[in-house]
Protein backbone atom coordinates (compact mmCIF):
# COMPACT_ATOMS: atom_id res chain seq x y z
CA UNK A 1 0.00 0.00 0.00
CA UNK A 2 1.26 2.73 -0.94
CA UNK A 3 -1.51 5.62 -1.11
CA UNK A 4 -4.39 6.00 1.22
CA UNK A 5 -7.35 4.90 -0.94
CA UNK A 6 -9.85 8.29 -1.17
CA UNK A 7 -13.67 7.77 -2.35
CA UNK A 8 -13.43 11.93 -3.87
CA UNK A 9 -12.37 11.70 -7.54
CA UNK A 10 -11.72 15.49 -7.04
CA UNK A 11 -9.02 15.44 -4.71
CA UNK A 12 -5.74 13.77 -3.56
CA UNK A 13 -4.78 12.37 -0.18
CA UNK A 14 -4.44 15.83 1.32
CA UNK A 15 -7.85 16.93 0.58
CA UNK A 16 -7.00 19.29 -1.81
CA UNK A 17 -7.78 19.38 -4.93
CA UNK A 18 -6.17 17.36 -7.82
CA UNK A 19 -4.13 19.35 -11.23
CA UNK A 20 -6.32 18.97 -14.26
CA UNK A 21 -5.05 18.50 -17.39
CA UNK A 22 -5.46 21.03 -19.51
CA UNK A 23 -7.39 21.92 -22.42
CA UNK A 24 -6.56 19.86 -25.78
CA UNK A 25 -7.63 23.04 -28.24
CA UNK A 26 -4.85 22.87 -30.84
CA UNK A 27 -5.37 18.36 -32.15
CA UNK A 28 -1.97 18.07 -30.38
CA UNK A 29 -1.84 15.10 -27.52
CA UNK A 30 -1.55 15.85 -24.27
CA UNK A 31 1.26 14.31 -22.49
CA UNK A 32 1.38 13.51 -18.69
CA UNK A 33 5.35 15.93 -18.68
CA UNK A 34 2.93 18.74 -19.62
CA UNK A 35 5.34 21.39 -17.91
CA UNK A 36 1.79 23.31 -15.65
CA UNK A 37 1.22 20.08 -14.55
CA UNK A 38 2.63 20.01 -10.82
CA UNK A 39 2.66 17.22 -8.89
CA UNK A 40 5.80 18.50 -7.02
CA UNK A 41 6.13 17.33 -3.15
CA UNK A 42 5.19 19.90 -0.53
CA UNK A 43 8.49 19.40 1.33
CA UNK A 44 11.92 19.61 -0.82
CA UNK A 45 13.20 15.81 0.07
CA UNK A 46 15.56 15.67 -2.79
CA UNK A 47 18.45 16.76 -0.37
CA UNK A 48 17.71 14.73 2.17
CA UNK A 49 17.04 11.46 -0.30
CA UNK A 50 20.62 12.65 -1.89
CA UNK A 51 22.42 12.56 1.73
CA UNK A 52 20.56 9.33 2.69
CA UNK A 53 21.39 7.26 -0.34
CA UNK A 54 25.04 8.22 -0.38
CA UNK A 55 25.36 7.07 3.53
CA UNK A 56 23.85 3.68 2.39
CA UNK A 57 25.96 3.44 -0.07
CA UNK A 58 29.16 3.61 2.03
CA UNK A 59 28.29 1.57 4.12
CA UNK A 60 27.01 -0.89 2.01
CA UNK A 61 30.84 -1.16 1.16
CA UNK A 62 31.66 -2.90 4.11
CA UNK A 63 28.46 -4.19 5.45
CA UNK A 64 27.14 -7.27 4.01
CA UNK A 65 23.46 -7.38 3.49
CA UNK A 66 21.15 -5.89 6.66
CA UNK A 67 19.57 -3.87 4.57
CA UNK A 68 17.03 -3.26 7.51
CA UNK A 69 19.07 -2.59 9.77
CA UNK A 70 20.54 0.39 8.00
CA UNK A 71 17.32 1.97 7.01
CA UNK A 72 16.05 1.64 10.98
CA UNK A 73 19.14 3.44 11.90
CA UNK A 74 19.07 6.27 9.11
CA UNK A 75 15.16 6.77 10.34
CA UNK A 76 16.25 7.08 13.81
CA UNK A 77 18.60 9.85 12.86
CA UNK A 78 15.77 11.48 11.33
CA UNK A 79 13.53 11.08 13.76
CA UNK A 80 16.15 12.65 16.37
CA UNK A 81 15.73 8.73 18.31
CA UNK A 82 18.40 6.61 19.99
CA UNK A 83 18.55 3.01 18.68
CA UNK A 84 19.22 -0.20 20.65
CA UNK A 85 21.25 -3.07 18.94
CA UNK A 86 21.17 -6.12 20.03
CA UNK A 87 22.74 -9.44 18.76
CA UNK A 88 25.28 -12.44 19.07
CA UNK A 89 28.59 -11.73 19.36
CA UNK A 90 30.19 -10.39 16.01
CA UNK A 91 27.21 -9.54 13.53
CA UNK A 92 29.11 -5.92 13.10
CA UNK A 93 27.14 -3.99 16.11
CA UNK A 94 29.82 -2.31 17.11
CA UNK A 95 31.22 -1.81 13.34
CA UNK A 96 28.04 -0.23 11.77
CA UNK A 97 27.74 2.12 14.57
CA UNK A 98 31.48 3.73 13.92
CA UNK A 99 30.68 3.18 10.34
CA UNK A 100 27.38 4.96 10.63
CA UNK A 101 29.38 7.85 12.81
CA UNK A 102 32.06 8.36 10.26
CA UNK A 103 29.64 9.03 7.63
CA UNK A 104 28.05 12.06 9.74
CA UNK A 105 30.85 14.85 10.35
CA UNK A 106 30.09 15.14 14.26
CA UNK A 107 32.01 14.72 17.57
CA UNK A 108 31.87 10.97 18.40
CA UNK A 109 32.85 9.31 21.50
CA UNK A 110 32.70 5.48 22.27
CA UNK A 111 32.32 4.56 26.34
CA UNK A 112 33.05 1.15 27.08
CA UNK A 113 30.17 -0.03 30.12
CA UNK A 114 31.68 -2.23 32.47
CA UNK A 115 30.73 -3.35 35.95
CA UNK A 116 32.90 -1.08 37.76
CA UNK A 117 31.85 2.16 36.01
CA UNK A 118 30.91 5.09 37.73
CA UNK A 119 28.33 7.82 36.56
CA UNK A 120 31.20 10.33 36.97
CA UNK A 121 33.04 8.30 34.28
CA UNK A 122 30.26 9.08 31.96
CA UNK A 123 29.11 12.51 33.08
CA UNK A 124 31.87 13.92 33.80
CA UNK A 125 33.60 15.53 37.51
CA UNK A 126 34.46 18.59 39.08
CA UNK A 127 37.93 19.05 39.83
CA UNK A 128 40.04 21.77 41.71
CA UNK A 129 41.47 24.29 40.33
CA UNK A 130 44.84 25.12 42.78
CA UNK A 131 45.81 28.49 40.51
CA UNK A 132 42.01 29.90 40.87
CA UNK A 133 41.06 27.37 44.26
CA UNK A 134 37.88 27.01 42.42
CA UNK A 135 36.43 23.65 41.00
CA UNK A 136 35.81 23.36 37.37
CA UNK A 137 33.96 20.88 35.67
CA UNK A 138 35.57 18.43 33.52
CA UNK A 139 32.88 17.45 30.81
CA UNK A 140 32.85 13.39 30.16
CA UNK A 141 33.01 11.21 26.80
CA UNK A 142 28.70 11.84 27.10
CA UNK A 143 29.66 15.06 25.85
CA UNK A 144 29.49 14.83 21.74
CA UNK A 145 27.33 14.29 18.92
CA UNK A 146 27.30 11.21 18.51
CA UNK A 147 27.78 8.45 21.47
CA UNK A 148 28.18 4.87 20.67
CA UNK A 149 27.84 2.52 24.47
CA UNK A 150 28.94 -0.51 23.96
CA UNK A 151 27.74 -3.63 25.97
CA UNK A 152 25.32 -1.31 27.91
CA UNK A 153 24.04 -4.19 30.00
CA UNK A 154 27.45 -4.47 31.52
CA UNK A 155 27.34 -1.76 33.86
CA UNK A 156 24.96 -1.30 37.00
CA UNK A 157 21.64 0.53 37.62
CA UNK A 158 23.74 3.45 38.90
CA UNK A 159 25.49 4.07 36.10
CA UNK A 160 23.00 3.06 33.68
CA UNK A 161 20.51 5.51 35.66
CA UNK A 162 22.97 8.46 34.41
CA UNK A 163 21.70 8.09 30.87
CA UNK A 164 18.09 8.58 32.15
CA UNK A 165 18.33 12.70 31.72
CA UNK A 166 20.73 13.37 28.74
CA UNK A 167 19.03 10.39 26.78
CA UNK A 168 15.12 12.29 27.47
CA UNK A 169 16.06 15.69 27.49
CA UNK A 170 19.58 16.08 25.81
CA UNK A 171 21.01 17.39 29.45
CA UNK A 172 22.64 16.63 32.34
CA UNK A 173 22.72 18.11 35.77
CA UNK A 174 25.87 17.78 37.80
CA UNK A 175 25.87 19.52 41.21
CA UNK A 176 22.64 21.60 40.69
CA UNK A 177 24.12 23.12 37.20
CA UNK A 178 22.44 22.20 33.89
CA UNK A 179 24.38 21.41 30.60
CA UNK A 180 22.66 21.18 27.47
CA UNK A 181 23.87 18.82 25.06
CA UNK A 182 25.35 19.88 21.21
CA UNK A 183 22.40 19.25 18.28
CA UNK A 184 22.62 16.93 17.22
CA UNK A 185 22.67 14.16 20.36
CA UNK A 186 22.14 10.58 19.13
CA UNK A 187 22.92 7.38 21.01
CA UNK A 188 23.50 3.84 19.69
CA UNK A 189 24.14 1.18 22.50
CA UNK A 190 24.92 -2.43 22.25
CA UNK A 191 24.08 -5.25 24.09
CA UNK A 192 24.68 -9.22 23.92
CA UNK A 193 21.25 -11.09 24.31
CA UNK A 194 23.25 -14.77 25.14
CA UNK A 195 25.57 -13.78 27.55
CA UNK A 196 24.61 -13.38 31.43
CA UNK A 197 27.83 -13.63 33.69
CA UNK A 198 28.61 -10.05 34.68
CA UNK A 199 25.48 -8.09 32.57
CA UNK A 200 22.76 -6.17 34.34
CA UNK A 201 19.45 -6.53 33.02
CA UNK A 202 18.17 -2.47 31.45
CA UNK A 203 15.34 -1.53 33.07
CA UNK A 204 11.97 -0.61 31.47
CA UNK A 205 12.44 2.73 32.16
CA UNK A 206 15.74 2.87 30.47
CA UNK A 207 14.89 1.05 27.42
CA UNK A 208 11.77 2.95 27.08
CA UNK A 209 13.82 5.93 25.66
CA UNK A 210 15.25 4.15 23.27
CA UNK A 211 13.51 5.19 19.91
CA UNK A 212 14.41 1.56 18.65
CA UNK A 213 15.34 -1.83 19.70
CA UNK A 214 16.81 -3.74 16.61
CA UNK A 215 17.68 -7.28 16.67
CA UNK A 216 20.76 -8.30 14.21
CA UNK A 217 20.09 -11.90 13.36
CA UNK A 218 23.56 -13.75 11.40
CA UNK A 219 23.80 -13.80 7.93
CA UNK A 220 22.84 -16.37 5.20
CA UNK A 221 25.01 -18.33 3.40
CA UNK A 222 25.74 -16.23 0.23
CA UNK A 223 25.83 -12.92 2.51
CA UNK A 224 28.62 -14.85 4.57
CA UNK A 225 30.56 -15.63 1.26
CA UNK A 226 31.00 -12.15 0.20
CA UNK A 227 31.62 -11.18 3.93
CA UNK A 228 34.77 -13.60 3.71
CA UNK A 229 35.52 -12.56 -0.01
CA UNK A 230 35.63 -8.46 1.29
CA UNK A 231 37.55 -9.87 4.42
CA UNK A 232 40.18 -11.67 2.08
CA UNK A 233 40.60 -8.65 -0.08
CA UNK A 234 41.48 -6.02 2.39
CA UNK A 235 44.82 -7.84 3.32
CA UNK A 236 46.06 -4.89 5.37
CA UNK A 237 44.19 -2.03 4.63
CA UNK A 238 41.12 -0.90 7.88
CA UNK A 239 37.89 -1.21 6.94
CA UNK A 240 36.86 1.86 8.09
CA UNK A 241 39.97 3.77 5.91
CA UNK A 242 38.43 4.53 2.64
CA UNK A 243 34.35 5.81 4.31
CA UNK A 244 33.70 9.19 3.44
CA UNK A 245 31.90 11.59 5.60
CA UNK A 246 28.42 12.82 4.02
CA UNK A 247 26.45 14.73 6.39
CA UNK A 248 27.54 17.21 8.46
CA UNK A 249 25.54 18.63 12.02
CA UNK A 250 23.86 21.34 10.70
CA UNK A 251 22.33 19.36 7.47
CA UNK A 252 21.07 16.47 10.07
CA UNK A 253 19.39 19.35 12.26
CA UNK A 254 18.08 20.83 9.33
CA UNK A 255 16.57 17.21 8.09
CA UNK A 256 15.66 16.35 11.31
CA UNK A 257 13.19 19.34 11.64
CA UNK A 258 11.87 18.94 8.01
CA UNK A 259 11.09 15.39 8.98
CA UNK A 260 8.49 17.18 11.47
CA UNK A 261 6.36 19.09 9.11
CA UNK A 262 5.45 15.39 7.42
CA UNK A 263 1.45 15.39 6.98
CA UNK A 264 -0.13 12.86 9.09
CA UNK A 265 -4.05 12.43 8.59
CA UNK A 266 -5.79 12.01 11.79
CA UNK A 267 -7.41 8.55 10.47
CA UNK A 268 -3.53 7.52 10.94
CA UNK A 269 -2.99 8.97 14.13
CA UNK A 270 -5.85 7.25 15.31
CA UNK A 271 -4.44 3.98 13.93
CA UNK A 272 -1.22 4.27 15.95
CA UNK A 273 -3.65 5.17 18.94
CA UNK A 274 -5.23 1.92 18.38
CA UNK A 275 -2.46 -0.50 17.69
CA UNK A 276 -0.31 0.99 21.06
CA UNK A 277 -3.95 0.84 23.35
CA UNK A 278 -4.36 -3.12 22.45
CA UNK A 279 -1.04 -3.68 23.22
CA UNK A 280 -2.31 -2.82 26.88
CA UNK A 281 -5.51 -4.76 26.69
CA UNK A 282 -3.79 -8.44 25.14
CA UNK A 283 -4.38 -11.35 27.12
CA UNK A 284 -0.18 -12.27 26.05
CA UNK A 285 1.06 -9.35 27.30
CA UNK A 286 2.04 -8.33 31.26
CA UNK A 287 2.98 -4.91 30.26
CA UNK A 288 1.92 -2.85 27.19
CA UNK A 289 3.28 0.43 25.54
CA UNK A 290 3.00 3.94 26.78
CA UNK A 291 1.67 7.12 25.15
CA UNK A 292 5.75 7.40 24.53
CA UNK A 293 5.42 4.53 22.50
CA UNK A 294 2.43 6.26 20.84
CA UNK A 295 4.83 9.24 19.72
CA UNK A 296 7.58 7.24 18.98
CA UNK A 297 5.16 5.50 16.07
CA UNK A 298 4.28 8.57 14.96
CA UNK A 299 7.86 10.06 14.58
CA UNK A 300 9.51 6.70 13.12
CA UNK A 301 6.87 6.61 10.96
CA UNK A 302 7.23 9.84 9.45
CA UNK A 303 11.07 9.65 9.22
CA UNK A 304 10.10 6.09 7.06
CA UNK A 305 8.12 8.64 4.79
CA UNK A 306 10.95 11.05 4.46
CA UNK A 307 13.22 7.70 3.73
CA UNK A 308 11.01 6.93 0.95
CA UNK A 309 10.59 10.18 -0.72
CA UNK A 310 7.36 11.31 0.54
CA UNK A 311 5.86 14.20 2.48
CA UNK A 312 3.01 12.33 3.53
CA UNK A 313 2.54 9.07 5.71
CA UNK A 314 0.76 6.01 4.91
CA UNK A 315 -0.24 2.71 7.17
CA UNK A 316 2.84 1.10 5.56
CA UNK A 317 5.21 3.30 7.24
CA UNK A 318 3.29 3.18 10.17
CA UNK A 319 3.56 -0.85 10.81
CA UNK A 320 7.49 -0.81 8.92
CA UNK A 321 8.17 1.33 12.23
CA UNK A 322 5.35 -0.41 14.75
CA UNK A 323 7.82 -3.27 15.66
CA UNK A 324 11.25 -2.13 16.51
CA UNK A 325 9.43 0.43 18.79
CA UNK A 326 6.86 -1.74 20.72
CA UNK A 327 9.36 -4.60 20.89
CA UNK A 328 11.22 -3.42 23.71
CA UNK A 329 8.47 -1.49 25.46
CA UNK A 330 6.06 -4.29 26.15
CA UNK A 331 6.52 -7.49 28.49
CA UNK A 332 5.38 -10.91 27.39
CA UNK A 333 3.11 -12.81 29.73
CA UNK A 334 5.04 -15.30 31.82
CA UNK A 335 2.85 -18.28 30.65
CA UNK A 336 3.22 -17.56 27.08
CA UNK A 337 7.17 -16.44 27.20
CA UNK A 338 7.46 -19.93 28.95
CA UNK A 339 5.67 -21.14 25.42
CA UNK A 340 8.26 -19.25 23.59
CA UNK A 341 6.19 -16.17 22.44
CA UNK A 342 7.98 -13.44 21.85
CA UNK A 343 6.89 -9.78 21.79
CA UNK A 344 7.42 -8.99 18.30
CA UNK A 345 5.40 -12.11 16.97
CA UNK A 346 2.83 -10.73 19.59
CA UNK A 347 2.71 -7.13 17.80
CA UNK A 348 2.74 -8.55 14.33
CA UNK A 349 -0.50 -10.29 15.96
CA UNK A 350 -1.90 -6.72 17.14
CA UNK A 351 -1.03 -4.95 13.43
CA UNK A 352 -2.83 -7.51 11.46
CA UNK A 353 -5.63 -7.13 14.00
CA UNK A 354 -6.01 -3.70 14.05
CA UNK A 355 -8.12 -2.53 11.07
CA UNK A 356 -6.15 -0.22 8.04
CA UNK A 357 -7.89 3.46 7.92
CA UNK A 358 -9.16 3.41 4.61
């Protein structure tokens, strides 16, 4: 689907009304590149589509495959989210996230979570000054662009609960003083589902700002072929050594806030309404989604219409995005997690439920 279906003849999916064709008076035909026809987009994407194709382009050079995966994390850029990835040990987490980061000309820093971190590690601390006797604050790595956390589930609720602020509301406050972050402030952590010696399980509140949880699943047979093939031909050379940056911080503000003037009837709003409030009432589910989740839809969604070339959103865009941002957000019923249910086959249950706005 690719158009909402309209029952007026006499207008388009924004209610206004369609270009005619105009008058045939001289025998000649009447071709559909008739220069006063206009069926220009409201919003100027071509920029935007430019910048986002180049990006998966480079890192299509050293990624194998995951198409999906890529496209999730260019929406979450443009829908100003942070992204969870999760997956096995060595699927290229940690790879596509610098890979992703050296594309984008902004400050990046990497923190390493491990058990003995301290929020003051991440944050930052105030130190004394002996030539003024005054304390200044020394800003931490939490302090750029772009911050890639790897193994977040390795450190404990007290340093984990030091994201809570900056991830929300793109500040911290250290001794009663207030630092807003840089524009832009994205976040990409990394966790290992297997593995449980030493990891500390996120809490809901925690993963609930995440924007999206995606799950990196190994590749097929051919894809692990040409992985080997690109591995065998770099010999010496870093993968990361020929990726070229392509946006800069003022270009992914700028997209980022034409990404927000994307039309959204209200019969879609209303579907997102309904597809997050039956995730609360489902017999499978303990916990469902909050009205965060609710917005979350809405802005994934539209950065899934901006992907795709369009200043309008349709139902598609709306379920591509419904997925990676319930997954995390909702809590399977023990009985039926003991039957090996899992919460996206659960929402895939509640978006072919839910009726299409037609």
């Amino acid at each position: 689907m690719t158009e909402f279906e309209n029952n007026n003849p006499e207008t388009n999916g924004y209610n206004d009304p369609i270009p005619q064709q105009p008058e045939n008076t001289g025998g000649e035909a009447v071709t559909g590149n008739d220069e006063n026809i206009n069926f220009e987009s409201r919003l100027d994407l071509a920029e935007l589509q430019q910048g986002i194709e180049a990006i998966r382009q480079e890192i299509s050079t050293v990624i194998v495959g995951q198409q999906k995966m890529i496209d999730r994390l260019l929406v979450a850029i443009l829908a100003n989210g942070h992204v969870l990835l999760e997956g096995v040990p060595g699927v290229a987490k940690t790879i596509t996230a610098k890979l992703l980061a050296k594309t984008l000309s902004l400050d990046f820093s990497r923190i390493q979570f491990t058990p003995d971190l301290m929020p003051s590690d991440i944050l930052g601390t105030s130190v004394f000054d002996l030539s003024k006797s005054t304390f200044d604050f020394k800003k931490g790595p939490i302090f750029s662009n772009f911050v890639l956390i790897d193994e977040i589930n390795r450190a404990p609720a007290k340093t984990q609960a030091a994201l809570f602020e900056v991830m929300e509301e793109r500040q911290i406050t250290v001794e009663g003083t207030c630092y807003e972050m840089e524009a832009p402030f994205l976040t990409i952590a990394t966790q290992n589902p297997i593995e449980q010696e030493g990891t500390y399980r996120l809490p809901e509140a925690q993963l609930d700002r995440f924007l999206f949880k995606i799950t990196i699943e190994y590749p097929n047979l051919e894809e692990e072929i040409s992985i080997l093939q690109r591995e065998n031909a770099l010999q010496e050379r870093s993968k990361l050594e020929n990726i070229k940056p392509i946006l800069n911080s003022e270009q992914i503000v700028k997209y980022q806030a034409l990404v927000k003037h994307i039309v959204v009837e209200p019969q879609l709003i209303q579907y997102i309404a309904r597809i997050v409030t039956n995730t609360r009432e489902n017999a499978f589910l303990y916990l469902g989604a909050s009205p965060r989740a609710s917005i979350a839809i809405l802005n994934a969604a539209k950065g899934y219409a901006a992907l795709r070339g369009r200043d309008f959103v349709t139902p598609e865009d709306i379920k591509e995005a419904a997925v990676p941002v319930l997954q995390h957000r909702v809590v399977v019923a023990p009985e039926r997690e003991m039957e090996g249910l899992t919460s996206q086959e659960i929402i895939k249950q509640i978006i072919d439920t839910v009726e299409i706005p037609r």
